[in-house]
C-alpha atoms as a PDB file:
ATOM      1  CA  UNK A   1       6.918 -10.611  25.641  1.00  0.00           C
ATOM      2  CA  UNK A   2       6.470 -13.328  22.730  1.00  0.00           C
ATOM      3  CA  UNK A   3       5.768 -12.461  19.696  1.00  0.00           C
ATOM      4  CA  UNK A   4       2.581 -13.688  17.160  1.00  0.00           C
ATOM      5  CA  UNK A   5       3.162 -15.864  14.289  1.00  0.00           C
ATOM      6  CA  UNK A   6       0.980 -14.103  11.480  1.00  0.00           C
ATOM      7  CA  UNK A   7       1.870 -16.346   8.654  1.00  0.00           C
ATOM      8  CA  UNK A   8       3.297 -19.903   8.103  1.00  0.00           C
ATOM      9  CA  UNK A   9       4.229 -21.124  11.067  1.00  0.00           C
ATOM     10  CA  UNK A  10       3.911 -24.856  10.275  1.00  0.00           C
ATOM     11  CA  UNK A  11       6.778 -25.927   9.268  1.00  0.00           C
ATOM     12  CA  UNK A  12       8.357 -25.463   5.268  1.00  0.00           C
ATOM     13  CA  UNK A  13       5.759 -26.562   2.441  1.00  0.00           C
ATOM     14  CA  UNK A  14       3.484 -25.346  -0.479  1.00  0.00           C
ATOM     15  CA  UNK A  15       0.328 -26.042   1.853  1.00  0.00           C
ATOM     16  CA  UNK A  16      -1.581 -22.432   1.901  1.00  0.00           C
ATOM     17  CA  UNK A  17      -0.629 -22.253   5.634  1.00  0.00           C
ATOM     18  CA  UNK A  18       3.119 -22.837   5.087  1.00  0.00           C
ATOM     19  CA  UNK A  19       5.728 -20.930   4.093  1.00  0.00           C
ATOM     20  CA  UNK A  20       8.918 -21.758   2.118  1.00  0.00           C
ATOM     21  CA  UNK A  21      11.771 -19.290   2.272  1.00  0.00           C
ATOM     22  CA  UNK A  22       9.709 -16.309   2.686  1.00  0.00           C
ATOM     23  CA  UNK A  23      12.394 -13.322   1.352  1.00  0.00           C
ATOM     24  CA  UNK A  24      10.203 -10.054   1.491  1.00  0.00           C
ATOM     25  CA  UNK A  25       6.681  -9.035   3.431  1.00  0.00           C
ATOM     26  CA  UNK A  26       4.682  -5.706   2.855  1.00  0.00           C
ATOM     27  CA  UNK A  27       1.683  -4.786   5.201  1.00  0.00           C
ATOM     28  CA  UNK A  28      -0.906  -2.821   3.149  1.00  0.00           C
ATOM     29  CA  UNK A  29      -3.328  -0.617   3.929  1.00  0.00           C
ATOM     30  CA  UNK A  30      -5.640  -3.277   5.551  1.00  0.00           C
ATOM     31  CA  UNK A  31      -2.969  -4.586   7.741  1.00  0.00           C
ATOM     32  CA  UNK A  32      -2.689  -7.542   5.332  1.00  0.00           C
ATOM     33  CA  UNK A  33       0.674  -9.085   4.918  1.00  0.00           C
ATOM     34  CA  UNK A  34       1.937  -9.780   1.064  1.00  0.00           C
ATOM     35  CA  UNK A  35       5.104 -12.479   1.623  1.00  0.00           C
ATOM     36  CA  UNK A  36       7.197 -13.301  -1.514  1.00  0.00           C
ATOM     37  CA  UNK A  37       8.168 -16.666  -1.370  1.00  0.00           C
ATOM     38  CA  UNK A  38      11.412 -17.773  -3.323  1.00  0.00           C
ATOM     39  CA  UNK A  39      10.815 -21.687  -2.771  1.00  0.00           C
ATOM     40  CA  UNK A  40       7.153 -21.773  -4.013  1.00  0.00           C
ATOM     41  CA  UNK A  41       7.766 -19.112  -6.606  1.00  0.00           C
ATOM     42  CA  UNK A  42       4.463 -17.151  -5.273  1.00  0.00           C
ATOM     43  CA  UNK A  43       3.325 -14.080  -3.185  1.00  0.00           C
ATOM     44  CA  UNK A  44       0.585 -15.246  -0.540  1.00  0.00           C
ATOM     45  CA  UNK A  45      -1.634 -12.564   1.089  1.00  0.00           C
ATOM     46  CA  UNK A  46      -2.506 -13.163   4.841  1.00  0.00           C
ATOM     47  CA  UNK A  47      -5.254 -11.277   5.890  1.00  0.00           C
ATOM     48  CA  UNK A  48      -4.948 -10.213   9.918  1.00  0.00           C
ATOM     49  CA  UNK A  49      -6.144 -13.370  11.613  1.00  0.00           C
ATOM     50  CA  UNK A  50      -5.857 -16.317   8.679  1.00  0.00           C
ATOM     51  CA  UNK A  51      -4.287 -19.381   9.007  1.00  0.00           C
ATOM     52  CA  UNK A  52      -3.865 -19.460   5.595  1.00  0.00           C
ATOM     53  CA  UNK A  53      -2.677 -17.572   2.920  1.00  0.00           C
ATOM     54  CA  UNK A  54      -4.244 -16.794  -0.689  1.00  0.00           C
ATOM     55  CA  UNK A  55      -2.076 -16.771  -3.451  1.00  0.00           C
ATOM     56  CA  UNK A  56      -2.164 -13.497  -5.339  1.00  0.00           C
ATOM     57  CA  UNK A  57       0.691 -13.668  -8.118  1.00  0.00           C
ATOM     58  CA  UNK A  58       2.820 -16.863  -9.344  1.00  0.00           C
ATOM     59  CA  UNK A  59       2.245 -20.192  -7.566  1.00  0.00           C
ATOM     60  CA  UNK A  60       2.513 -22.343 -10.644  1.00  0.00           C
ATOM     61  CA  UNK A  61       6.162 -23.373 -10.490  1.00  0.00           C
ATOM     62  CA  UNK A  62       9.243 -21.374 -11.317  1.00  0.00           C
ATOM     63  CA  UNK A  63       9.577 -19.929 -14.631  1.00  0.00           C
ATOM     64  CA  UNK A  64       9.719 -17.170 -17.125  1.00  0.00           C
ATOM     65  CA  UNK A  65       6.479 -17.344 -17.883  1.00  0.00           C
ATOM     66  CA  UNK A  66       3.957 -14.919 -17.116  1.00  0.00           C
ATOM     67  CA  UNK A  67       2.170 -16.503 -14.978  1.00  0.00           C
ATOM     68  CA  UNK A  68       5.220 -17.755 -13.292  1.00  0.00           C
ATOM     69  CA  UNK A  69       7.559 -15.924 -10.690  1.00  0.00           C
ATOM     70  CA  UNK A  70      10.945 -16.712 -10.948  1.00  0.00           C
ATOM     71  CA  UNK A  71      12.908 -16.243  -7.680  1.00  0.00           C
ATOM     72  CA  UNK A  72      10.719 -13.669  -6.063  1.00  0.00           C
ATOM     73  CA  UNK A  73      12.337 -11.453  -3.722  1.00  0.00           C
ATOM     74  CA  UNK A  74      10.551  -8.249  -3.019  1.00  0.00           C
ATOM     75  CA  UNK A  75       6.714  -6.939  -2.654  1.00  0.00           C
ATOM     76  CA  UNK A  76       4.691  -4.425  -2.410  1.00  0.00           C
ATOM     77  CA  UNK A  77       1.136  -3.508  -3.543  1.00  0.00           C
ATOM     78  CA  UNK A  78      -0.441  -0.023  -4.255  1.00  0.00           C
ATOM     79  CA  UNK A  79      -3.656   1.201  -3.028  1.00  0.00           C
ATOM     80  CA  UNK A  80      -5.989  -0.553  -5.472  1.00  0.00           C
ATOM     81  CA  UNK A  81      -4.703  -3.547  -4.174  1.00  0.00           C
ATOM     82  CA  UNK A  82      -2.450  -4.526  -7.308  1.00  0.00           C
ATOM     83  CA  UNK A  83       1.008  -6.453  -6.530  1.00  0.00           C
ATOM     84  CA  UNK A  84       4.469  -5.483  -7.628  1.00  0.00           C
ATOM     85  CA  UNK A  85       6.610  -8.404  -7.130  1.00  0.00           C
ATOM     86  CA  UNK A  86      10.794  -8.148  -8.094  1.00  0.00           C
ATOM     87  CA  UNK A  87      11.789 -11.571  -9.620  1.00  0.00           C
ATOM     88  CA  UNK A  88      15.950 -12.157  -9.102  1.00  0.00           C
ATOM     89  CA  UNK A  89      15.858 -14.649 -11.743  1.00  0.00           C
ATOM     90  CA  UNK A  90      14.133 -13.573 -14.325  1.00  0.00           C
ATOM     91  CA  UNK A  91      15.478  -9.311 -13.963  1.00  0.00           C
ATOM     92  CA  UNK A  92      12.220  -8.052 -13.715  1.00  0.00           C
ATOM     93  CA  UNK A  93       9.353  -6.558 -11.885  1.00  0.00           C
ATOM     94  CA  UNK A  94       5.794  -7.492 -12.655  1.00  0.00           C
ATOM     95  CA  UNK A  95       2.514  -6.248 -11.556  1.00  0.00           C
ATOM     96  CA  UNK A  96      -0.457  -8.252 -10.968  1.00  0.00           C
ATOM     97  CA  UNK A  97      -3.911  -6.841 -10.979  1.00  0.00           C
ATOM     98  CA  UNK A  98      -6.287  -8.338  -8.129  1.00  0.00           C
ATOM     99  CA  UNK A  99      -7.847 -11.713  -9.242  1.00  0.00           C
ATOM    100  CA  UNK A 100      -5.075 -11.794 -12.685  1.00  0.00           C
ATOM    101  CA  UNK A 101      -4.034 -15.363 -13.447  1.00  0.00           C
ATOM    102  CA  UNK A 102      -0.519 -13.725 -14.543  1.00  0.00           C
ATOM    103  CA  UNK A 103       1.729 -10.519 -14.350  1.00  0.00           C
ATOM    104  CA  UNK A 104       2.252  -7.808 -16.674  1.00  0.00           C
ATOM    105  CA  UNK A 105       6.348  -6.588 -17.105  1.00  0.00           C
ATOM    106  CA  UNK A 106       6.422  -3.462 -15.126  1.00  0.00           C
ATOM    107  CA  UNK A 107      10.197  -2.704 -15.380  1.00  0.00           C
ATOM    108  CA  UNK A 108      12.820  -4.870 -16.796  1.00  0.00           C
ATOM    109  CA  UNK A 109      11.749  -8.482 -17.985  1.00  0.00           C
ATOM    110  CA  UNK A 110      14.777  -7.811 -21.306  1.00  0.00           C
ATOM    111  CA  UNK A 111      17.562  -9.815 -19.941  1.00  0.00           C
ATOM    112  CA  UNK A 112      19.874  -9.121 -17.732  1.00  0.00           C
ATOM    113  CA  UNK A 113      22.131  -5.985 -17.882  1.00  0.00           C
ATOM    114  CA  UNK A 114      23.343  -2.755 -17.206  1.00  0.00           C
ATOM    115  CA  UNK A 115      21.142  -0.612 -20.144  1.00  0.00           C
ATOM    116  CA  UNK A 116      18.323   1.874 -18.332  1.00  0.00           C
ATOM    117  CA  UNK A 117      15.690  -0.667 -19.523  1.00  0.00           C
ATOM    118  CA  UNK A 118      17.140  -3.899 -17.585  1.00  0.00           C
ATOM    119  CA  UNK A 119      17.749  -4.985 -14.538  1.00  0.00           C
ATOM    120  CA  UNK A 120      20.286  -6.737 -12.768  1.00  0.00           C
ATOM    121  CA  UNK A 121      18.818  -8.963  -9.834  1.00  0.00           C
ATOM    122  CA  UNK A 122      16.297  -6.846  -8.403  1.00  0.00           C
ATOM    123  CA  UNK A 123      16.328  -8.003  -4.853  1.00  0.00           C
ATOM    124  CA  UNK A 124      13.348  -5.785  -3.199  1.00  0.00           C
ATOM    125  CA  UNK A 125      11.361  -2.694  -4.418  1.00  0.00           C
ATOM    126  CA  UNK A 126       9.011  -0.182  -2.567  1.00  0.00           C
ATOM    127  CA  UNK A 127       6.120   2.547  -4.292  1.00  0.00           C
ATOM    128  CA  UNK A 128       5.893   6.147  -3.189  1.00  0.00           C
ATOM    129  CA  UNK A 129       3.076   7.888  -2.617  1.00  0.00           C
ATOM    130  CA  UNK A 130       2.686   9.289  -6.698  1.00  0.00           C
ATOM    131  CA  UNK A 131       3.361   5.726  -7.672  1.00  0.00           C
ATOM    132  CA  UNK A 132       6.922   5.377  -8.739  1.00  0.00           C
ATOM    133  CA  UNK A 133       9.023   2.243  -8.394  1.00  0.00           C
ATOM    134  CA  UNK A 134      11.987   2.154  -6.891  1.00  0.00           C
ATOM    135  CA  UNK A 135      14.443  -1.448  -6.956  1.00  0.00           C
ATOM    136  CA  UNK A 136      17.562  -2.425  -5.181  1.00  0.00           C
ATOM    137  CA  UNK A 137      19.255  -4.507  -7.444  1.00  0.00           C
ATOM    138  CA  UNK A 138      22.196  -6.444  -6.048  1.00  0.00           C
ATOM    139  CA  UNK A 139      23.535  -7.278  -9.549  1.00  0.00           C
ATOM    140  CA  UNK A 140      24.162  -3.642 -10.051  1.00  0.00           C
ATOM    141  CA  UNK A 141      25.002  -2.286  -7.050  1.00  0.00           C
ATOM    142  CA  UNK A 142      21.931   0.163  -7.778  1.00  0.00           C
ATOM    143  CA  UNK A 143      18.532   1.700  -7.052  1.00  0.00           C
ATOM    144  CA  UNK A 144      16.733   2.437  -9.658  1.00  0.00           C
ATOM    145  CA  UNK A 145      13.963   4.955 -10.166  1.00  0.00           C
ATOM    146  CA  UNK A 146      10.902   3.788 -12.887  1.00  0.00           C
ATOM    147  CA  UNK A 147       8.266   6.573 -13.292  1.00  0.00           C
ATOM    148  CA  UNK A 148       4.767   4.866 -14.203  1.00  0.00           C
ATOM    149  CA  UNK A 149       4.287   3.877 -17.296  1.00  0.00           C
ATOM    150  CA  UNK A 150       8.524   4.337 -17.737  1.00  0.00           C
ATOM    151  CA  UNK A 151      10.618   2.056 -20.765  1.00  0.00           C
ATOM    152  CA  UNK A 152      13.709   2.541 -18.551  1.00  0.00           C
ATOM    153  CA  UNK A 153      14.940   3.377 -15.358  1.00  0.00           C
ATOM    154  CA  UNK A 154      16.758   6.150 -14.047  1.00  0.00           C
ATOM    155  CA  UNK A 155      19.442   5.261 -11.182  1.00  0.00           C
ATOM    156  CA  UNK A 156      19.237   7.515  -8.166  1.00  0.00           C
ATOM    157  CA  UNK A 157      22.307   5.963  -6.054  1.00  0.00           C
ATOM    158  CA  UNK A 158      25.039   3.614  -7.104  1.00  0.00           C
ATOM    159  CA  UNK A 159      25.826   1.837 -10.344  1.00  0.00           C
ATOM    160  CA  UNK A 160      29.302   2.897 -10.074  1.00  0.00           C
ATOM    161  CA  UNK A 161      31.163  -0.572  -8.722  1.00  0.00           C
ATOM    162  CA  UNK A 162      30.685  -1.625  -5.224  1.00  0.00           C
ATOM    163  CA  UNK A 163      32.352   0.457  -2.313  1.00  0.00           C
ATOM    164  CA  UNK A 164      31.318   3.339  -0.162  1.00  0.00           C
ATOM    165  CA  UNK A 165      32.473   6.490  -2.461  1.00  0.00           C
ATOM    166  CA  UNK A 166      29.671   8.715  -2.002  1.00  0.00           C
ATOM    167  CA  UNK A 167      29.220  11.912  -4.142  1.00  0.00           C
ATOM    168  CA  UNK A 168      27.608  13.981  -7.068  1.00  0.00           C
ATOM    169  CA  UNK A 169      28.061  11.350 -10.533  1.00  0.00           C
ATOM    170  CA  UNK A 170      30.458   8.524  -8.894  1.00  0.00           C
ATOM    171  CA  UNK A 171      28.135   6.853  -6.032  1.00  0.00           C
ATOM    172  CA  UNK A 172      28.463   3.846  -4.897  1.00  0.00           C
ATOM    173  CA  UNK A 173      26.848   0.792  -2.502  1.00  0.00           C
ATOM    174  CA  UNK A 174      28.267  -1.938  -1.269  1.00  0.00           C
ATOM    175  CA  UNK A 175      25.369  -4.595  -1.480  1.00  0.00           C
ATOM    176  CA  UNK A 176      21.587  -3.112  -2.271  1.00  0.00           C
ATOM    177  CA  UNK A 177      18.958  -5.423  -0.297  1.00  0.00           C
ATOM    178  CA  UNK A 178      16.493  -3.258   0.723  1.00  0.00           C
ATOM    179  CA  UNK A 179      15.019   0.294  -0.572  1.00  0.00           C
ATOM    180  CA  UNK A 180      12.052   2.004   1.448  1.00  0.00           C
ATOM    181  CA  UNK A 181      10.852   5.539   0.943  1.00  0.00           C
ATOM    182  CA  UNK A 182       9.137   7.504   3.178  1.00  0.00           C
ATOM    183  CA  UNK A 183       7.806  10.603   3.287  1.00  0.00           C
ATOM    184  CA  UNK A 184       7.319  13.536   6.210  1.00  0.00           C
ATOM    185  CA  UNK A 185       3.732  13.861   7.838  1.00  0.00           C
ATOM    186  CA  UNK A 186       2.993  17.491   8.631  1.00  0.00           C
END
């Protein structure tokens, strides 16, 4: 069987219905698909069936701005439709609220570091059901927990070095790019 294309598909470019390295997709609840794109610094939303995308956070050049993404790597959105998007560049996560012109800092965004309240290249984040972040930052060699409305993160695996010791107070990973969370359907 061959597959679909559901986004992009034209070739690299900032046109609406290209893509330029595309490094993380979330499907929400609608079947949309979010994709963070490092090379436009912007998250485009393709609804089931577009041709084009609709950019819904950053598209205004790389930066440190607000209203800029710098390096985006991961996404994800929550059920009101808002966007969590993990910058590599600039060591943060921001949110961005349906229709908002720029993000808010939703973890991170205070330099780069190994303190609870920074990050260290977040490469991709997910959202549980009760609304917690989690990010795999590669930096680090950790996942980090941030609780809503959280100054600082708590690490639930790694931040102990890279290497595959696994235990109670000394984990550690070898190279965080992904974190998913999932829970069990009765």
């Amino acid at each position: 069987e061959i597959g679909e294309v559901v986004a992009g598909g034209r070739g690299p470019g900032s046109e609406l219905g290209q893509l330029d390295t595309p490094m993380g997709i979330f499907i929400d609840q609608r079947g949309a698909l979010l994709v963070a794109e490092a090379g436009n610094s912007r998250v485009t939303l393709w609804l089931p069936g577009a041709t084009q995308g609709e950019v819904v956070a950053g598209g205004r050049g790389a930066g440190d701005e607000l209203w800029q993404l710098g390096e985006p790597r991961g996404v994800c959105s929550d059920e009101h439709g808002t966007v969590f998007v993990s910058e590599a560049q600039n060591d943060r996560v921001t949110r961005w609220a349906p229709g908002a012109q720029e993000g808010v800092v939703h973890a991170g965004g205070m330099g780069q570091g190994d303190e609870a309240w920074q990050l260290n290249e977040p490469i991709d984040i997910c959202l549980d059901d009760a609304g917690v972040l989690y990010v795999a930052e590669a930096g680090k060699l950790r996942i980090t927990r941030w609780t809503p409305g959280a100054e600082r993160g708590e690490v639930v695996a790694g931040g102990h070095g890279r290497g595959t010791e696994l235990g109670v107070g000394r984990s550690q990973l070898g190279s965080p790019c992904g974190v998913f969370i999932f829970s069990e359907v009765a």
